[in-house]
Structure formats: C-alpha cells, structure tokens
N, C-alpha and C. Protein backbone atom coordinates (compact mmCIF):
# COMPACT_ATOMS: atom_id res chain seq x y z
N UNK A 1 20.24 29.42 -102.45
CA UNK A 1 20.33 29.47 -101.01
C UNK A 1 21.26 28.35 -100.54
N UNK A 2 22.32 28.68 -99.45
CA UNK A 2 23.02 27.85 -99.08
C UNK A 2 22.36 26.70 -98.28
N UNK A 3 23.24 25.12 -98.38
CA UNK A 3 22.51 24.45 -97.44
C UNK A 3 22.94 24.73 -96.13
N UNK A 4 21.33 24.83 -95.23
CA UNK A 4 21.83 24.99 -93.99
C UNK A 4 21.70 23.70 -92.99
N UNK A 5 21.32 22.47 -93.27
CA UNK A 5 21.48 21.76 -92.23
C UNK A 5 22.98 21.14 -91.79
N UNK A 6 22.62 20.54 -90.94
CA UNK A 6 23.84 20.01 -89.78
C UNK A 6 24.76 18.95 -90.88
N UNK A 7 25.82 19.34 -90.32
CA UNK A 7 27.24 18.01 -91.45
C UNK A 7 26.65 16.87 -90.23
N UNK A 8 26.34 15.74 -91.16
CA UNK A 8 26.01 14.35 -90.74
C UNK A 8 27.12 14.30 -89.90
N UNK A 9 26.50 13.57 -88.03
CA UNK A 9 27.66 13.22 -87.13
C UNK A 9 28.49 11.69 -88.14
N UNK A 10 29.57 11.59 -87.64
CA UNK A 10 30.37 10.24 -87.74
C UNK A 10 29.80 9.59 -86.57
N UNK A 11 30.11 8.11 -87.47
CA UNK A 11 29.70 7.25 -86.45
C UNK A 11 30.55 7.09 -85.57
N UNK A 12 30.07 6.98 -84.26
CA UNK A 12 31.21 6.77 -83.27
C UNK A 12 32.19 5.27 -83.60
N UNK A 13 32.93 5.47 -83.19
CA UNK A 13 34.31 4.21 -83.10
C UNK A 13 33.93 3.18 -82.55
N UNK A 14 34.10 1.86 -83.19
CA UNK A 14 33.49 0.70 -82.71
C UNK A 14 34.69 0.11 -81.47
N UNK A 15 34.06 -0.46 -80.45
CA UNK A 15 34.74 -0.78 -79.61
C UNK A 15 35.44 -1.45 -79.77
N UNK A 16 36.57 -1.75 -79.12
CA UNK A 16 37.53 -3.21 -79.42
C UNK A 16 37.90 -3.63 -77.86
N UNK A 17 37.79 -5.09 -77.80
CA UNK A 17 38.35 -5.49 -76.60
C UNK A 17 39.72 -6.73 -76.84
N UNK A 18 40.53 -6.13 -76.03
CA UNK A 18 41.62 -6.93 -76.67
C UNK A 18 41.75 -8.47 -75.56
N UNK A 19 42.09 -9.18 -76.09
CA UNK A 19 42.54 -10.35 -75.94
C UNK A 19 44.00 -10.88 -75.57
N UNK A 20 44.57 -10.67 -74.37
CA UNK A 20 46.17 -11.03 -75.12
C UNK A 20 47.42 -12.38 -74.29
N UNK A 21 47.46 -13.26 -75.58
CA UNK A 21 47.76 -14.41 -75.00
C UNK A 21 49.32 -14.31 -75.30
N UNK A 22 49.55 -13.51 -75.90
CA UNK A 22 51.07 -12.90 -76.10
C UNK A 22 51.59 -12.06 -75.55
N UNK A 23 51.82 -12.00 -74.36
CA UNK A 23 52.46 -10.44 -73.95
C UNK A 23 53.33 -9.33 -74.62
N UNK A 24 54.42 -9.36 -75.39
CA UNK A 24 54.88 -8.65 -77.03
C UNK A 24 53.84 -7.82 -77.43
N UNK A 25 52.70 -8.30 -77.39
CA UNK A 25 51.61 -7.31 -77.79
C UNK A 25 51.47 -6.28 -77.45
N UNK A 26 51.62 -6.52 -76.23
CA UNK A 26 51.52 -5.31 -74.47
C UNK A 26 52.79 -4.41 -74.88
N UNK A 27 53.65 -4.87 -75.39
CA UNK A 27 55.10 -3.61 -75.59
C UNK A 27 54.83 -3.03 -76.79
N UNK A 28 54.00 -3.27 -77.70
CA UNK A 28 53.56 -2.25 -79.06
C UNK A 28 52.40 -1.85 -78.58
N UNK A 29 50.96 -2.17 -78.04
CA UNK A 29 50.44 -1.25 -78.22
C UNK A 29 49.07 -1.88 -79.04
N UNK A 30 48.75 -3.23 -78.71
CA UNK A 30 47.92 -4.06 -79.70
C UNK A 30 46.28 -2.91 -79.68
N UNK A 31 46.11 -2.50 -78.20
CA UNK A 31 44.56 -1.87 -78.02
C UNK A 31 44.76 -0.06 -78.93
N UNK A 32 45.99 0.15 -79.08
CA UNK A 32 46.24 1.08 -79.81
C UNK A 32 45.73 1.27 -81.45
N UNK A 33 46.52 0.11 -81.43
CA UNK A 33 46.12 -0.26 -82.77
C UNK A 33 44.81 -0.70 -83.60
N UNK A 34 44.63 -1.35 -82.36
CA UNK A 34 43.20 -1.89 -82.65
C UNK A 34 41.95 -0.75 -82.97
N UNK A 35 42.15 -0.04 -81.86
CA UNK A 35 41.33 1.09 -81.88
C UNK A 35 41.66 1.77 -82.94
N UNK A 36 42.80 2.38 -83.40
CA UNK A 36 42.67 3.21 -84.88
C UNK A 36 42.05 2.56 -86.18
N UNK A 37 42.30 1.27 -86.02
CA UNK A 37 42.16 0.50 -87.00
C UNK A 37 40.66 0.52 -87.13
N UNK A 38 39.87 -0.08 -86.27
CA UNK A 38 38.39 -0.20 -86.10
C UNK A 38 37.88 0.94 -86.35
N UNK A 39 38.26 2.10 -85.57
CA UNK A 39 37.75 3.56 -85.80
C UNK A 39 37.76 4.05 -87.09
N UNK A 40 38.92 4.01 -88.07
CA UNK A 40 38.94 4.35 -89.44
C UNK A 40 38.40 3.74 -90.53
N UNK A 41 38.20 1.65 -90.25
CA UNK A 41 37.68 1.02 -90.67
C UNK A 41 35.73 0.86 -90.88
N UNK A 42 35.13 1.42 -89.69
CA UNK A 42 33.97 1.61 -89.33
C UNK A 42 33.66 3.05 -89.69
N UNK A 43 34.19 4.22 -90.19
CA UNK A 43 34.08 5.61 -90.65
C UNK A 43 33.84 5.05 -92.17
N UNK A 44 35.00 4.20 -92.89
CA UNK A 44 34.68 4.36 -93.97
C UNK A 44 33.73 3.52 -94.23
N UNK A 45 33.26 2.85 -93.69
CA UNK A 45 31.83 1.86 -94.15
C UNK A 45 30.97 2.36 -93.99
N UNK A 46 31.06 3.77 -92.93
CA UNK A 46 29.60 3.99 -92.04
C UNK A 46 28.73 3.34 -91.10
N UNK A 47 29.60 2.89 -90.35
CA UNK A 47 29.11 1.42 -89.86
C UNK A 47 28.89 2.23 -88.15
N UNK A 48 27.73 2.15 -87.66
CA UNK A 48 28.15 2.35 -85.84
C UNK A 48 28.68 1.62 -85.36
N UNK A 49 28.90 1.66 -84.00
CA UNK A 49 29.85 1.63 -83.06
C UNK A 49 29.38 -0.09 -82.86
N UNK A 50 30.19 -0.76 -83.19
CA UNK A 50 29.73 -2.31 -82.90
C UNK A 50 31.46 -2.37 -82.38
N UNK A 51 30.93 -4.26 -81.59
CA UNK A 51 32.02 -4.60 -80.65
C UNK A 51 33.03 -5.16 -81.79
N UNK A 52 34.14 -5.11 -81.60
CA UNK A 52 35.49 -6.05 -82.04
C UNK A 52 36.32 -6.44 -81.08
N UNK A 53 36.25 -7.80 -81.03
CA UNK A 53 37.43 -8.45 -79.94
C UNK A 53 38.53 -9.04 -80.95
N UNK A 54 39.75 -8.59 -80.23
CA UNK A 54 41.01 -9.04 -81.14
C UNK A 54 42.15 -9.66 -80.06
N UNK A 55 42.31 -10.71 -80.46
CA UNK A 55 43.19 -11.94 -79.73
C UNK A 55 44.88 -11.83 -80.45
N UNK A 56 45.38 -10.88 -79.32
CA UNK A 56 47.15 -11.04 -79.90
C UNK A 56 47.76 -12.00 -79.42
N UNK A 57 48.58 -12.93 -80.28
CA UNK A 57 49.08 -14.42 -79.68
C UNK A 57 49.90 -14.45 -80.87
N UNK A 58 50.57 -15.80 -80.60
CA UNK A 58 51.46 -16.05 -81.52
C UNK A 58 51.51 -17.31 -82.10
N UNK A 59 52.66 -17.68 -83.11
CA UNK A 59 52.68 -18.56 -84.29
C UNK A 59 51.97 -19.85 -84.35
N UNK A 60 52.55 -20.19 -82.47
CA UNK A 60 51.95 -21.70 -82.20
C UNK A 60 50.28 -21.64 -82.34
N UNK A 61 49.49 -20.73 -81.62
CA UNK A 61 48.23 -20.18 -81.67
C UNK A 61 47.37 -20.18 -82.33
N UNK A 62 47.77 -19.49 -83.38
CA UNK A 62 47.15 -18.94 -84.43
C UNK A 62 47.25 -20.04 -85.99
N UNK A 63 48.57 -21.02 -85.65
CA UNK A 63 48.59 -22.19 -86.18
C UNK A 63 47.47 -23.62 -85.99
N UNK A 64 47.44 -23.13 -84.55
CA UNK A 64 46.56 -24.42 -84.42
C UNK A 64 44.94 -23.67 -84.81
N UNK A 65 44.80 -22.41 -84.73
CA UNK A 65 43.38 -21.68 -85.07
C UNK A 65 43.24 -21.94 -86.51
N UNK A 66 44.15 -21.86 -87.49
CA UNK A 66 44.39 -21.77 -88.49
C UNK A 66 43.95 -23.44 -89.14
N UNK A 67 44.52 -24.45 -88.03
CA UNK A 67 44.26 -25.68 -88.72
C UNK A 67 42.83 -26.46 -88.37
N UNK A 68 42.41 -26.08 -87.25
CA UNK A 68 40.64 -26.13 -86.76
C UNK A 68 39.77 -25.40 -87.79
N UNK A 69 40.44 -24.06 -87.86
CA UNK A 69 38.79 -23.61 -88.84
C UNK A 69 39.21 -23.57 -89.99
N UNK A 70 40.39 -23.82 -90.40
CA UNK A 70 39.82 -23.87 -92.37
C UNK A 70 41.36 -24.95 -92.86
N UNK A 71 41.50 -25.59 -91.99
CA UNK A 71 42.19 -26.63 -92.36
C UNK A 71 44.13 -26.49 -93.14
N UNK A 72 44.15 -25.60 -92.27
CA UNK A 72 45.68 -25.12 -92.71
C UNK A 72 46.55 -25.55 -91.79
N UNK A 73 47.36 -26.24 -91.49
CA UNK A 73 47.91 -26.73 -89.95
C UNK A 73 49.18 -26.08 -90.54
N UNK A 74 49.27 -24.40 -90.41
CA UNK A 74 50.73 -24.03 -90.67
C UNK A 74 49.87 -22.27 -89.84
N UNK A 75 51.28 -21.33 -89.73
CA UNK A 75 50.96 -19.86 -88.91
C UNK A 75 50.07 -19.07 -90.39
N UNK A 76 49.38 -17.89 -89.60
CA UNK A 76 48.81 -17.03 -90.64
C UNK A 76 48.96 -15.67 -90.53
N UNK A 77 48.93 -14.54 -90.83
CA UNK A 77 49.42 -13.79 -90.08
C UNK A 77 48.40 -12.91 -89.16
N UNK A 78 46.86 -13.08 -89.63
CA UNK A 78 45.40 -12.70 -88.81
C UNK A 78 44.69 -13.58 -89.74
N UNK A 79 43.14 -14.02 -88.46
CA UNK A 79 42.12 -14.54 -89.06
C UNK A 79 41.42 -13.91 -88.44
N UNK A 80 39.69 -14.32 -89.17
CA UNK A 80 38.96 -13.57 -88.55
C UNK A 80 37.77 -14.36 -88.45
N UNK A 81 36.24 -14.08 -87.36
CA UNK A 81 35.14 -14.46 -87.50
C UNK A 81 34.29 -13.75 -87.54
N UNK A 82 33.36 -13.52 -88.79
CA UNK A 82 32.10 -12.29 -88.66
C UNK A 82 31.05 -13.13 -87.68
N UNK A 83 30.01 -12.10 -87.25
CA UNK A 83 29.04 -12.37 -85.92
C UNK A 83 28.42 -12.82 -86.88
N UNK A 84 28.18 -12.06 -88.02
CA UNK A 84 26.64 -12.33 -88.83
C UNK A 84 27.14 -12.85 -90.87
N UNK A 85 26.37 -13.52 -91.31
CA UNK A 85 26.60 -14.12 -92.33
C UNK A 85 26.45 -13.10 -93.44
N UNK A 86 27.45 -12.55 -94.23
CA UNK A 86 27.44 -11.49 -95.40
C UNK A 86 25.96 -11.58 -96.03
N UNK A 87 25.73 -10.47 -96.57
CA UNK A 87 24.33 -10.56 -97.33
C UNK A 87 25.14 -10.85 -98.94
N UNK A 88 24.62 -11.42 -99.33
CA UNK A 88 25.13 -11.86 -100.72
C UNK A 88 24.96 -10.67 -101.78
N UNK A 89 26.06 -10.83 -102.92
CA UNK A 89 26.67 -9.39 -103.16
C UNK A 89 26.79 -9.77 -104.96
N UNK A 90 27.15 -9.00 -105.92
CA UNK A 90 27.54 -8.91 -107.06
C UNK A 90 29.14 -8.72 -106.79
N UNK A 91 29.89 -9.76 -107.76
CA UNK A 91 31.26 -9.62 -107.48
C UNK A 91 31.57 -7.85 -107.68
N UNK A 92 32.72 -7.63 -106.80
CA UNK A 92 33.25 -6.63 -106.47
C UNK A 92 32.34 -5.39 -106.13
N UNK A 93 31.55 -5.42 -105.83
CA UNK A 93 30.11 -4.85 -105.28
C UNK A 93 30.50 -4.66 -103.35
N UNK A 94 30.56 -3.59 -103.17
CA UNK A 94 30.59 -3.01 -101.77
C UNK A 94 29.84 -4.04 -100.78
N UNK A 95 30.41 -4.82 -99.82
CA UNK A 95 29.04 -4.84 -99.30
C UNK A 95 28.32 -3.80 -98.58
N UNK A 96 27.11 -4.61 -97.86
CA UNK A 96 26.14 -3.84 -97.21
C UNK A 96 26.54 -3.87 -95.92
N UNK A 97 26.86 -2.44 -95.20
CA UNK A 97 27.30 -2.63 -93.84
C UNK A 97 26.16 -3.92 -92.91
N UNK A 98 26.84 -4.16 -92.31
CA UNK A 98 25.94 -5.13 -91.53
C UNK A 98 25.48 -4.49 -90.41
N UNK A 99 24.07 -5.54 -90.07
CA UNK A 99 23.74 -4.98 -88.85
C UNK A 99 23.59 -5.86 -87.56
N UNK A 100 24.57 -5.82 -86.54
CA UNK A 100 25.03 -6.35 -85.51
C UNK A 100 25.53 -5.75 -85.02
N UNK A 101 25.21 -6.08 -83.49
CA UNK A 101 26.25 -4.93 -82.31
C UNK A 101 27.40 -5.86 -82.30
N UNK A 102 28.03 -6.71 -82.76
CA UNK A 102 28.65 -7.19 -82.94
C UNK A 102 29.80 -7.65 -83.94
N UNK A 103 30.64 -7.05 -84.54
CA UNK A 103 30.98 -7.30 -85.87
C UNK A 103 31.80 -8.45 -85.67
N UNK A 104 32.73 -9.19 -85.15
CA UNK A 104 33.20 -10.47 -84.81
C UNK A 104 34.55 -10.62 -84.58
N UNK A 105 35.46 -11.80 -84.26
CA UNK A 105 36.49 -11.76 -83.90
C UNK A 105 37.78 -11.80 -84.85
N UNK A 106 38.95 -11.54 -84.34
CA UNK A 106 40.31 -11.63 -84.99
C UNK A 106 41.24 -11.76 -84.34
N UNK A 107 41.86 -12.81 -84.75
CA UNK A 107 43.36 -13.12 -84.12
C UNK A 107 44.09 -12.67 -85.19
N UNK A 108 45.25 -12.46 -84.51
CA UNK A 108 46.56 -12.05 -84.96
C UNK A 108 47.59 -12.48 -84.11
N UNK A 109 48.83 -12.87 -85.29
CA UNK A 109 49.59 -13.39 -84.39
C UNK A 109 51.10 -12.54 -84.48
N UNK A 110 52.33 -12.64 -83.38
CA UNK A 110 53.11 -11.63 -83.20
C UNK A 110 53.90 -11.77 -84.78
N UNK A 111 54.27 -13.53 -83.83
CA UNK A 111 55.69 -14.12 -85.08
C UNK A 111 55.27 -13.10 -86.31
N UNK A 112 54.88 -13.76 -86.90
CA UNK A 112 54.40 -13.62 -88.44
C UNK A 112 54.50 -12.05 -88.71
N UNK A 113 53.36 -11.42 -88.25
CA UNK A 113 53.69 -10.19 -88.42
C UNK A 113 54.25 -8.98 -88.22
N UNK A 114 55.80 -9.81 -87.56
CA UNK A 114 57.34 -9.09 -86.91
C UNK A 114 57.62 -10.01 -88.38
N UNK A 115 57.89 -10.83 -88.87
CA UNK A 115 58.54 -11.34 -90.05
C UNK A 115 58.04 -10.39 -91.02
N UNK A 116 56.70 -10.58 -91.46
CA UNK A 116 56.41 -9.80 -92.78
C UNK A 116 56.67 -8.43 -92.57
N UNK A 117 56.66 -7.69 -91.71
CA UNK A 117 56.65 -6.36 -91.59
C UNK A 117 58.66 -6.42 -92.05
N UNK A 118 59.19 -7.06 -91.63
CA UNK A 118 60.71 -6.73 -91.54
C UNK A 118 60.85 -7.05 -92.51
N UNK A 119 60.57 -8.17 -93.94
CA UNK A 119 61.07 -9.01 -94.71
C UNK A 119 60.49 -7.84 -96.05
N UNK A 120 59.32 -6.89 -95.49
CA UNK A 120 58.68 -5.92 -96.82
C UNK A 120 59.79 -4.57 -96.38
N UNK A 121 60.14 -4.30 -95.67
CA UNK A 121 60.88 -2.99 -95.01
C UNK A 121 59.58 -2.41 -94.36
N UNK A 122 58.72 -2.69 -93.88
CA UNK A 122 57.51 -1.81 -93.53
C UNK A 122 57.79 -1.62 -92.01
N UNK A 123 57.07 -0.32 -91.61
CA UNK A 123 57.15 0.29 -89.72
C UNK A 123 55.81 -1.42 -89.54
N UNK A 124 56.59 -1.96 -88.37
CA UNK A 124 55.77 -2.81 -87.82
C UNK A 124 54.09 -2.26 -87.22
N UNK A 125 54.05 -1.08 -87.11
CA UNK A 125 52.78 -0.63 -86.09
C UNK A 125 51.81 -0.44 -87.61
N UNK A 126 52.77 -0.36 -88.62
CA UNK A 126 52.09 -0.11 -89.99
C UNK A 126 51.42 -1.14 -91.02
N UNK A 127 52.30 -2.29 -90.62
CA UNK A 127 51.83 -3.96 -91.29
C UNK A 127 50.67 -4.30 -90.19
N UNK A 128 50.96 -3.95 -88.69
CA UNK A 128 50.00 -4.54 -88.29
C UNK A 128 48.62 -3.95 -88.47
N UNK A 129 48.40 -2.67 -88.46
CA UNK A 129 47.37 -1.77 -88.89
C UNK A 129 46.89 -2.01 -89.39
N UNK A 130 47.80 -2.50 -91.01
CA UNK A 130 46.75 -3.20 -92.09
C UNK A 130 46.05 -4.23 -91.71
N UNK A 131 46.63 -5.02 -91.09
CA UNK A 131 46.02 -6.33 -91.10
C UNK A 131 44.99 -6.33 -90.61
N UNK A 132 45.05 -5.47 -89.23
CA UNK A 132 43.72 -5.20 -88.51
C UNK A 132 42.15 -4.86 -89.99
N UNK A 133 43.15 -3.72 -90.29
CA UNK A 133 42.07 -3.43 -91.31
C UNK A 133 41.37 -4.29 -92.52
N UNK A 134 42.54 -4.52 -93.10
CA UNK A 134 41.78 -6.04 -93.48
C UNK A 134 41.09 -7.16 -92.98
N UNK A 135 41.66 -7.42 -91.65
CA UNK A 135 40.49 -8.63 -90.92
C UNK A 135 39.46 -7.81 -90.76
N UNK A 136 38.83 -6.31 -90.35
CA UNK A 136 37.70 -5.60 -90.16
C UNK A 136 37.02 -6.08 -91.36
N UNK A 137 37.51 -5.47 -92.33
CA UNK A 137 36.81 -5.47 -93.60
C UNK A 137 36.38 -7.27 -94.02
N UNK A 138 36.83 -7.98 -93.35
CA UNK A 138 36.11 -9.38 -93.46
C UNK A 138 35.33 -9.46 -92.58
N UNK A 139 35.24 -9.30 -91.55
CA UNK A 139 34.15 -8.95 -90.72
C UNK A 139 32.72 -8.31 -91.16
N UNK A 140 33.29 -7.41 -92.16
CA UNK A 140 31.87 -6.87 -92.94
C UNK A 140 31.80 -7.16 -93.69
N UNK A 141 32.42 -8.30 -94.70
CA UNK A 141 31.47 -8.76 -95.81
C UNK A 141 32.43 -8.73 -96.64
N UNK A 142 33.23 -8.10 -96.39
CA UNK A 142 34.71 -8.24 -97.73
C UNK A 142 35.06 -9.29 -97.99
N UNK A 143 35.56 -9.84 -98.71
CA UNK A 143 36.41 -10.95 -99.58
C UNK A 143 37.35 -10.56 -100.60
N UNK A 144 38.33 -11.39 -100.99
CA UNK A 144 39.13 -11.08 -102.04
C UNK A 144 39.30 -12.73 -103.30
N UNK A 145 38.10 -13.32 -103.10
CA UNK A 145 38.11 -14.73 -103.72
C UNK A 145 37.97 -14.05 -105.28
N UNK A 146 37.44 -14.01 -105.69
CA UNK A 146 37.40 -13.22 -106.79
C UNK A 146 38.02 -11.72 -107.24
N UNK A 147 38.75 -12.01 -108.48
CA UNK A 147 39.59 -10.36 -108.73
C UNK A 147 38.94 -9.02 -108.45
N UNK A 148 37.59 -9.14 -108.75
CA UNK A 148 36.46 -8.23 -108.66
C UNK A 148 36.28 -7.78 -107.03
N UNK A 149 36.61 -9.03 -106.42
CA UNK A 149 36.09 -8.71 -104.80
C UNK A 149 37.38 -8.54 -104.01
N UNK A 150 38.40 -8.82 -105.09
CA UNK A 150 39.84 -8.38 -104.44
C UNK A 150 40.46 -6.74 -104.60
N UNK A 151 40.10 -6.49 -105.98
CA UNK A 151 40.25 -4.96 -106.72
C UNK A 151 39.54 -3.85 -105.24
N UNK A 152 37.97 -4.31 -104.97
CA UNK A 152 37.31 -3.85 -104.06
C UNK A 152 37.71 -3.75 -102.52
N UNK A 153 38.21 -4.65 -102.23
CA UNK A 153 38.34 -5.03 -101.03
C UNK A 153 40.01 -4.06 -100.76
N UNK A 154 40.75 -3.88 -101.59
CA UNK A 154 42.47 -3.63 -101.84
C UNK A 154 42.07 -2.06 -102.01
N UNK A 155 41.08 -1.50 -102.65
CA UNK A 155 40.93 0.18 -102.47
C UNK A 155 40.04 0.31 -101.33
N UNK A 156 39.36 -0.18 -100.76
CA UNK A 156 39.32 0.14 -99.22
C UNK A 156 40.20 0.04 -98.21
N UNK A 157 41.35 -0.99 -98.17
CA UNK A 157 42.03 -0.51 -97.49
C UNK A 157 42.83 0.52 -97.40
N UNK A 158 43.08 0.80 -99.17
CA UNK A 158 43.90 1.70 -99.56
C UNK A 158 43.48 3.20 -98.52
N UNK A 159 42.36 3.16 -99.10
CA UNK A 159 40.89 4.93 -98.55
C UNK A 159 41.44 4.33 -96.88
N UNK A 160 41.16 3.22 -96.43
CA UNK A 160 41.08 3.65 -94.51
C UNK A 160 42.73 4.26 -94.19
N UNK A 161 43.88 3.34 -94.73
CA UNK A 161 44.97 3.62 -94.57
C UNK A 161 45.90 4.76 -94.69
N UNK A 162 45.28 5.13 -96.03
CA UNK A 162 45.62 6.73 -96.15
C UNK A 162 45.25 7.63 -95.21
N UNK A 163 43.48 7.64 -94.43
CA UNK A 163 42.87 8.37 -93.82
C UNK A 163 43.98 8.66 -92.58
N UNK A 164 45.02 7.47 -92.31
CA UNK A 164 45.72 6.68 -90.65
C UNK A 164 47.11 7.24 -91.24
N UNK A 165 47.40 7.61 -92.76
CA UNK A 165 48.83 8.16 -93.06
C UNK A 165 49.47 7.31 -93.16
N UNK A 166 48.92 6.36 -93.62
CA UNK A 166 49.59 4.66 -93.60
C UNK A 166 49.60 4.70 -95.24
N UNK A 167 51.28 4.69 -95.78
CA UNK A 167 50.88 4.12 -97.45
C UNK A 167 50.27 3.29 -97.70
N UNK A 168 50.29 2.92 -99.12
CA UNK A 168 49.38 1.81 -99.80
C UNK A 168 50.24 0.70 -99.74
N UNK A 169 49.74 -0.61 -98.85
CA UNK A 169 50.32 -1.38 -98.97
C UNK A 169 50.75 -2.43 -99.24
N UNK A 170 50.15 -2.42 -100.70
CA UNK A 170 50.34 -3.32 -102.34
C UNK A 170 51.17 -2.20 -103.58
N UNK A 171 51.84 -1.44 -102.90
CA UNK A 171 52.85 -0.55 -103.45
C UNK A 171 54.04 -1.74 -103.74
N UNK A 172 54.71 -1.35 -104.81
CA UNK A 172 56.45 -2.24 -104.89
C UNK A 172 56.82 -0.97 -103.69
N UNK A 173 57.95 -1.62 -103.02
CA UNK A 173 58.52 -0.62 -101.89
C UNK A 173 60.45 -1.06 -102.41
C-alpha cells in the first residue's frame, strides 16, 4: 500500500533584518541576499524560522569588529555571533540544530568581499551568498577548526549552494 500521508511542510525562512552602515550594500541587494541565503541555509538544517540580523559595512568596520572580538586588528571578509552556545559535538559530526528564536548576528563587509569575489573570477552576488552561508552555518554550530569539522562544514555549503545554483566554491576555477 502506498504511503498516504502529507510530504512534511518546510520550514518556513528564517527572518533576516538587515543592518546597513554601508550604503554599496543598498545597490546589490544585501536583504536579497540575505534572505536566500538564510532561507536555503535553514531548509538544509531543518531549522524554523528564527531571526538573523546582518550588518553590511565596510573594511574600516568590520576591522575594528574584527580586532574587539577575537583580536585581529586587520579587515575580514564576515563575522559572526551565535545567540546560543553550540551543544558539544564529535569532530565532524553535524551539529544539532539549535533551539532559539534567535540564531545570531553577522557582519560583512563590502571592501573585502568586492576584492575576493574579483581576485577568484567569481559573480560578486555569488561570493557574497557564500559567505552569508557560511556565517549561518556558524551560527548553528558549524566550525571548521578541525579537518573533520571543516570536511563537514565545506559539504554543507556545498548542498545549500547548489540548492541557490551557486557552484562549489572550493572548486580550482
């Protein structure tokens, strides 16, 4: 007998509220982005609809953010802050979606990722995508400190990016 119940809904798209201390942002399209990014990022975790605020700014910015919270006094190209503290994991082990209406913040800055996008040949709306997606995925618990939690962390972006038609982007290009 066939199964007849209902195809599990998707979780709805986690919100994003943008931030923007860069105006440049405003001529690409930062809440654009943001939103695909979060939306495809939160499908593949299974994660509901939690908040993401993302701060577009630039080099000077994100330099001095960069040298307050983890002691780098140079640009980065996104950082991020989870709401809630990872549940502790076996290297390269998925984490556990979290649970917070809140998944936490991310800056990104223009400079940087108008350089890297031009310096790889990559569509700029396409470097930044990733990044988004990668700061998400730190938000939930990802890491790449270990090869194990990097291998892990590098095929999820791979799975959200593809989902967005975005190549893989640890490809040689």
């Amino acid at each position: 007998m066939p199964d007849m119940s209902l195809p599990e809904t998707p979780p709805e798209p986690a919100p994003v509220d943008i931030v923007i201390e860069d105006e440049r942002w405003l001529d690409v399209d930062l809440q654009g982005m943001a939103e695909r990014a979060a939306a495809a990022a939160t499908r593949h975790m299974g994660i509901d609809a939690v908040e993401i605020v993302v701060m577009g700014c630039d080099d000077d910015r994100i330099a001095a953010l960069n040298d307050h919270f983890r002691g780098k006094a140079k640009p980065t190209n996104v950082l991020s802050w989870p709401s809630v503290e990872p549940a502790p994991r076996a290297p390269g082990e998925v984490p556990a979606p979290p649970e917070a209406e809140e998944l936490g913040d991310i800056a990104i800055s223009f400079d940087t990722c108008k350089a890297e996008a031009e310096a790889q040949g990559k569509p700029f709306a396409d470097h930044v995508t990733h990044l988004l997606v990668h700061a998400i995925l730190h938000l939930a618990g990802y890491d790449h400190e270990a090869d194990a939690d990097a291998e892990t962390m590098e095929d999820a972006e791979r799975s959200i990016l593809a989902s967005l038609g975005i190549p893989d982007p640890y490809r040689e290009h």
